[in-house]
Protein backbone atom coordinates (compact mmCIF):
# COMPACT_ATOMS: atom_id res chain seq x y z
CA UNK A 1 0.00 0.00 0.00
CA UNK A 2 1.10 3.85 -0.87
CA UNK A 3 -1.44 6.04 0.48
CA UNK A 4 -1.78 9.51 -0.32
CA UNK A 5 -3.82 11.36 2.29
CA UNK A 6 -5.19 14.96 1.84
CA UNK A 7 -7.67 17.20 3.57
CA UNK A 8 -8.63 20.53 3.09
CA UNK A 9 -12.16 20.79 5.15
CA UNK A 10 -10.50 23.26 8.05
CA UNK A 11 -8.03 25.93 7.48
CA UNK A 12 -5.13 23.88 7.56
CA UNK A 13 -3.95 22.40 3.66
CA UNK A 14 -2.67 18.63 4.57
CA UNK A 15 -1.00 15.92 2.73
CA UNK A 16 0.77 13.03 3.87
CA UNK A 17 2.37 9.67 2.39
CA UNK A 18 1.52 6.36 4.51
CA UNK A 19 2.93 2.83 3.45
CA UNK A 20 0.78 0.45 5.55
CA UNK A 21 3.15 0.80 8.39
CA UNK A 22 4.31 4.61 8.76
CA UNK A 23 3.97 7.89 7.45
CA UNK A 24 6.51 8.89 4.64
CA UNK A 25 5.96 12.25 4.63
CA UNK A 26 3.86 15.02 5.69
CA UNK A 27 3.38 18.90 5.18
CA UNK A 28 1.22 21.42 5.81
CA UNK A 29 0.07 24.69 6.19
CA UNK A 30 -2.65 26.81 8.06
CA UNK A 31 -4.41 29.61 5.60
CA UNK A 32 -8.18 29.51 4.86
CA UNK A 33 -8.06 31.13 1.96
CA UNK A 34 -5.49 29.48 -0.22
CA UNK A 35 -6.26 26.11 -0.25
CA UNK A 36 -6.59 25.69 -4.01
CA UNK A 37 -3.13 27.50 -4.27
CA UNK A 38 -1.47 25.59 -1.63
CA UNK A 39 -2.90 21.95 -2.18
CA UNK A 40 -0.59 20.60 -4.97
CA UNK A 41 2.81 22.20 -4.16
CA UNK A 42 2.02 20.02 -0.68
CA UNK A 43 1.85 16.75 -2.70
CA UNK A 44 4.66 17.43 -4.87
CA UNK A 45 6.43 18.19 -1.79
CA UNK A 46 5.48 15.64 0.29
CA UNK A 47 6.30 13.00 -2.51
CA UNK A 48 9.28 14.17 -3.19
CA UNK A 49 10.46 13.99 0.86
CA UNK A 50 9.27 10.37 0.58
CA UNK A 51 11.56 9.59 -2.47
CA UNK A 52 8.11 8.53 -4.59
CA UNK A 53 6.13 9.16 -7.00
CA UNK A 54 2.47 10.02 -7.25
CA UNK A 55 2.24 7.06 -10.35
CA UNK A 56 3.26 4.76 -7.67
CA UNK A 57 -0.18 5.43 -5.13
CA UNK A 58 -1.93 2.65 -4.63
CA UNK A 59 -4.88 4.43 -2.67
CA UNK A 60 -6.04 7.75 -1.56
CA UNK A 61 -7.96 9.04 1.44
CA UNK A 62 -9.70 12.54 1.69
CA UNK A 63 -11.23 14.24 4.69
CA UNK A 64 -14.98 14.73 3.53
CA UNK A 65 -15.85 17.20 6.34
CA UNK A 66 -17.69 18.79 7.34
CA UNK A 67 -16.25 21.79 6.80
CA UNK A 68 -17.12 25.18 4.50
CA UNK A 69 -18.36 24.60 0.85
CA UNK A 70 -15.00 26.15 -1.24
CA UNK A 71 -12.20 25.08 1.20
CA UNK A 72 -13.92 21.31 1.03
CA UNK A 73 -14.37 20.85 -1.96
CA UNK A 74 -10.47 21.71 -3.41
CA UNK A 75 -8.88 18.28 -1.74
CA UNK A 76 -12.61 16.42 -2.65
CA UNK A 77 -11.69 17.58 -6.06
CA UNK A 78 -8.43 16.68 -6.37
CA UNK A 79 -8.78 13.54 -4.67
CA UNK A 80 -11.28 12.17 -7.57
CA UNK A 81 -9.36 13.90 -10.04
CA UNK A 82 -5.87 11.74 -8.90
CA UNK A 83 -8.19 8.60 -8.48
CA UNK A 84 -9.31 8.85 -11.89
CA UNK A 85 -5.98 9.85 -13.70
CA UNK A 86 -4.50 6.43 -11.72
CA UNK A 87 -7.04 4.32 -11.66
CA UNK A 88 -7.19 3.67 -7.77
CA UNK A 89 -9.66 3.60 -5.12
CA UNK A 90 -10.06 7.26 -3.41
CA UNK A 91 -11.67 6.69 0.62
CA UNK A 92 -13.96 9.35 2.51
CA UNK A 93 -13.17 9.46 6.28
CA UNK A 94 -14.94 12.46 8.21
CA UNK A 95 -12.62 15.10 8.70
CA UNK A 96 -13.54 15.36 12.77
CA UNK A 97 -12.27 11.79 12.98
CA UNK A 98 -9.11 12.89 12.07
CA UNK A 99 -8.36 15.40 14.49
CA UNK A 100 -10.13 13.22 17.18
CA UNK A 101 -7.30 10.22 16.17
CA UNK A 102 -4.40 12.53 16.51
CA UNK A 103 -5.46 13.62 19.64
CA UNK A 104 -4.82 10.40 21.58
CA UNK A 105 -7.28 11.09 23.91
CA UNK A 106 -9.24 7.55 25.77
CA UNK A 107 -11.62 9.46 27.85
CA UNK A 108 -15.04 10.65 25.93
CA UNK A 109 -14.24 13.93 24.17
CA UNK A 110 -15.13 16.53 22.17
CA UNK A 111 -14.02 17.75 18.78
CA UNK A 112 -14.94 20.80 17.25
CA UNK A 113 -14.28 22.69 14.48
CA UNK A 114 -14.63 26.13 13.44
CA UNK A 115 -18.07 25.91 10.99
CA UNK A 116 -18.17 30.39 10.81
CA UNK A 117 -21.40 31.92 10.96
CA UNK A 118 -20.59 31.76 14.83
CA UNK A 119 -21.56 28.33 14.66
CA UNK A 120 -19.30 24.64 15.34
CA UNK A 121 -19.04 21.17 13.27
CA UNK A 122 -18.81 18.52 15.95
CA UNK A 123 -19.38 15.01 17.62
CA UNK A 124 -18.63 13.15 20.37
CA UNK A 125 -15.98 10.39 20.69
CA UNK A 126 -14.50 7.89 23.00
CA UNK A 127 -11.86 5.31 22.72
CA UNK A 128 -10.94 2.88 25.95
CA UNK A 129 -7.37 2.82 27.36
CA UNK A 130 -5.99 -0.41 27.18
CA UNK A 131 -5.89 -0.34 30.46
CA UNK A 132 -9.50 -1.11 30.80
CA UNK A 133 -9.25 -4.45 28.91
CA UNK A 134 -8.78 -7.11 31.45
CA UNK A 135 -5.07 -8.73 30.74
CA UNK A 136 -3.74 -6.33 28.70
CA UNK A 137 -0.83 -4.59 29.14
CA UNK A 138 0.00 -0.55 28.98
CA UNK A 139 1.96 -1.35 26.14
CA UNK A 140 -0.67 -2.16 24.16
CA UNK A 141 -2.42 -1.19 21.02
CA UNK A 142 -5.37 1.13 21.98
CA UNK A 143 -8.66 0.05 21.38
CA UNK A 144 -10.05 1.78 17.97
CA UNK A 145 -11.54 5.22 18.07
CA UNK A 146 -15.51 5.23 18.30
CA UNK A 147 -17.32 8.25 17.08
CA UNK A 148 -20.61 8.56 19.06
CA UNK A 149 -22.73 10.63 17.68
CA UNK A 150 -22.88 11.76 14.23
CA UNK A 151 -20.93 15.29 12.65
CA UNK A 152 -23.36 18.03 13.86
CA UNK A 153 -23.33 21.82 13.04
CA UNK A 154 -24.89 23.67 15.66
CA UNK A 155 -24.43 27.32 17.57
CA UNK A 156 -22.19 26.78 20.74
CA UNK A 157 -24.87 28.43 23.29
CA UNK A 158 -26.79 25.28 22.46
CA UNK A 159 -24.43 23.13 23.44
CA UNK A 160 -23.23 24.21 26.81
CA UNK A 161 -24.85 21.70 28.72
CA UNK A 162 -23.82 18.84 26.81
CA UNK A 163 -20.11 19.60 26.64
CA UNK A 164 -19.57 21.67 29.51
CA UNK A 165 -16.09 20.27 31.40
CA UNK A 166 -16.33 17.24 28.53
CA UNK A 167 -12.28 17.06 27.08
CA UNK A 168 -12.42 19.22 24.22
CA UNK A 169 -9.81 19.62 21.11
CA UNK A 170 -10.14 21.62 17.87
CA UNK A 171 -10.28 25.30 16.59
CA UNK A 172 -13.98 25.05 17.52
CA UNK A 173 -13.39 24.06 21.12
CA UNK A 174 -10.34 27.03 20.95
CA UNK A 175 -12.60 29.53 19.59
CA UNK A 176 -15.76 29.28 22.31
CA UNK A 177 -13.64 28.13 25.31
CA UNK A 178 -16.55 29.91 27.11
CA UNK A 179 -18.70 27.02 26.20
CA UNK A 180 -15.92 24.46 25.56
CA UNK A 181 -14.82 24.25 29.25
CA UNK A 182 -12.58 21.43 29.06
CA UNK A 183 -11.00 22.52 26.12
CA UNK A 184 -6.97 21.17 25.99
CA UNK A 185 -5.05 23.84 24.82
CA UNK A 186 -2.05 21.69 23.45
CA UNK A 187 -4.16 19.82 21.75
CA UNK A 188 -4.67 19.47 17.76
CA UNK A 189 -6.62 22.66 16.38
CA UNK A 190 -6.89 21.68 13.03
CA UNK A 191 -6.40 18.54 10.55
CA UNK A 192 -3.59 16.33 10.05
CA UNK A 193 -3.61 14.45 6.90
CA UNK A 194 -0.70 12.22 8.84
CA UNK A 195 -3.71 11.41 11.32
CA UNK A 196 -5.92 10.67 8.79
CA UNK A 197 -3.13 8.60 6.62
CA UNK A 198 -2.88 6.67 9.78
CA UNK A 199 -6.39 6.15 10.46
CA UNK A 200 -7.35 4.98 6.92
CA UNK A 201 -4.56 2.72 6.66
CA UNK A 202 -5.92 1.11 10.16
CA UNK A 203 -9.15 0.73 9.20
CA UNK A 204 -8.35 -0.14 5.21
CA UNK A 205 -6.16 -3.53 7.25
CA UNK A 206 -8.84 -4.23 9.03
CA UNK A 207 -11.27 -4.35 6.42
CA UNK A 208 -13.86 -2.27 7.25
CA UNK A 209 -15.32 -0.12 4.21
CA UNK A 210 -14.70 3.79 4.34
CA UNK A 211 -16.95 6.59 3.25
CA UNK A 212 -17.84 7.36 -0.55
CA UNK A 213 -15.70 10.63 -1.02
CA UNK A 214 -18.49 12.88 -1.43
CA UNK A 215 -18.63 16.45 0.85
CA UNK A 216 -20.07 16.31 4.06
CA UNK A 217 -21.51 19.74 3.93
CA UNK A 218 -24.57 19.79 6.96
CA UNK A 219 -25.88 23.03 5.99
CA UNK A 220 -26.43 25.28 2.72
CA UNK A 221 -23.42 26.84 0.65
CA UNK A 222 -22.08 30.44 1.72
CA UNK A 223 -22.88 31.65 -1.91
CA UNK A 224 -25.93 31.31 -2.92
CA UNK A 225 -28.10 32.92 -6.79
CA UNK A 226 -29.84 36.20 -5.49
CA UNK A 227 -33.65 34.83 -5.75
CA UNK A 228 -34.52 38.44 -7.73
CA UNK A 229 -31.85 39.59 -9.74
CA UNK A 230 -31.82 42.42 -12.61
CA UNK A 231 -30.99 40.83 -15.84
CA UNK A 232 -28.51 42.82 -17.48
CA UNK A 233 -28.10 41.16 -20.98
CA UNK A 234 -30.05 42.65 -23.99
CA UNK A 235 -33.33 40.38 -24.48
C-alpha cells in the first residue's frame, strides 16, 4: 500500500504519504483562503520527501468534512481527479475523525471545528485505554476510536450543557472556550492528513469499508443565486 492522504475541510492544507506501516511524509500549512493555491505544491512536496512518486499510489484518502463549501471541496476535487488519472480507489473518512485520532485522547471527548457563521461542526468520541481491557498490558495497542454521535453543526450556546467540562480539542473548542470548558489547549486545532493517513490505513487492514468521497456539507453553501436579480443582458 502507498497512500496519499489529503484534507482541506478546516483551514489547515494537509497531505501526507503512509505505506501500511508509517507515514513517509507530511506537510502542511494553516491559511483559509489558499487552499486551491497551496494543495498541490504540498503533494509534490510531500512525494518528493518520501523519495516517490504520485504514479506509484496505490490508494487515496480525503477528509470529507464537514467543513465550509470552497475550502472542502479543493482536496474532494483533487482527490477524484488523482483517483481517476491512476485508476485507484479514493476513501472518505470524516474530517472530525481525524483530528479526534491525533489527539490520543481515551476518555469521551469533544471535537470541534470552526463551521463560521458563529456556529461549530462537531461530535462526540470515546476510545478505551488499554488499560480497561482485562489482561492487557499498557503497552498495548489502543482500542479503535468510536465516534458517538454523528458530525453536527450547531451554535455553541446550544451546546453548553452537553459539553460543559467534557475534554475538548479543535479550533472550535479554541474559539468558544466559554462554552468548551474542558478545552486542551495543546491539543490538535486543526487537521492532520498524517492522522488521517494513519487512520485509513488502520481501518483499510482491518477491512472495514470507508466513506464514498463525497462532501459532508450539513448546511447550505455560503454563496448562494440572489432569488430576484436584474438581468442585465439585452433580451
Amino acid at each position: 500500500m502507498l497512500l496519499l492522504a489529503l484534507d482541506t475541510a478546516t483551514p489547515a492544507v494537509t497531505v501526507a504519504l503512509h505505506d501500511g506501516s508509517r507515514v513517509l511524509a507530511a506537510a502542511g500549512e494553516v491559511d483559509a483562503r489558499r487552499h486551491g493555491e497551496l494543495l498541490l505544491p504540498t503533494v509534490d512536496r510531500v512525494l518528493a520527501e518520501a523519495g516517490h512518486k504520485l504514479a506509484e499510489v496505490s490508494d487515496i484518502v480525503v477528509g470529507v468534512g464537514p467543513g465550509p463549501y470552497t475550502g472542502l471541496r479543493v482536496g474532494l476535487v483533487t482527490a477524484t481527479t488523482f483517483g481517476a488519472a491512476l485508476g485507484v480507489p479514493v476513501h472518505g473518512l470524516c474530517s472530525l475523525d481525524g483530528i479526534a485520532h491525533a489527539s490520543g485522547l481515551t476518555e469521551p471527548f469533544v471535537v470541534a471545528t470552526d463551521a463560521r457563521r458563529k456556529e461549530v461542526y462537531w461530535a462526540r468520541y470515546a476510545r478505551p485505554s488499554p488499560d480497561h481491557r482485562p489482561g492487557t498490558s499498557r503497552s498495548a495497542a489502543p482500542l479503535p476510536l468510536t465516534r458517538l454521535t454523528e458530525p453536527a453543526v450547531d451554535r455553541p450556546a446550544d451546546l453548553a450543557e452537553q459539553v460543559a467540562g467534557v475534554p475538548a480539542v479543535g479550533a472550535g473548542a479554541l474559539l468558544y472556550d466559554t462554552v468548551f470548558t474542558g478545552v486542551l489547549r495543546d491539543g490538535p486545532a486543526h487537521q492532520s492528513a498524517a492522522a488521517l493517513a494513519e487512520l485509513a490505513a488502520r481501518k483499510l487492514a482491518a477491512g472495514e469499508e470507508l466513506l464514498p468521497p463525497r462532501p459532508l456539507y450539513l448546511r447550505r453553501p455560503d454563496a448562494q443565486v440572489p432569488a430576484n436579480y436584474k438581468v442585465v443582458t439585452p433580451q
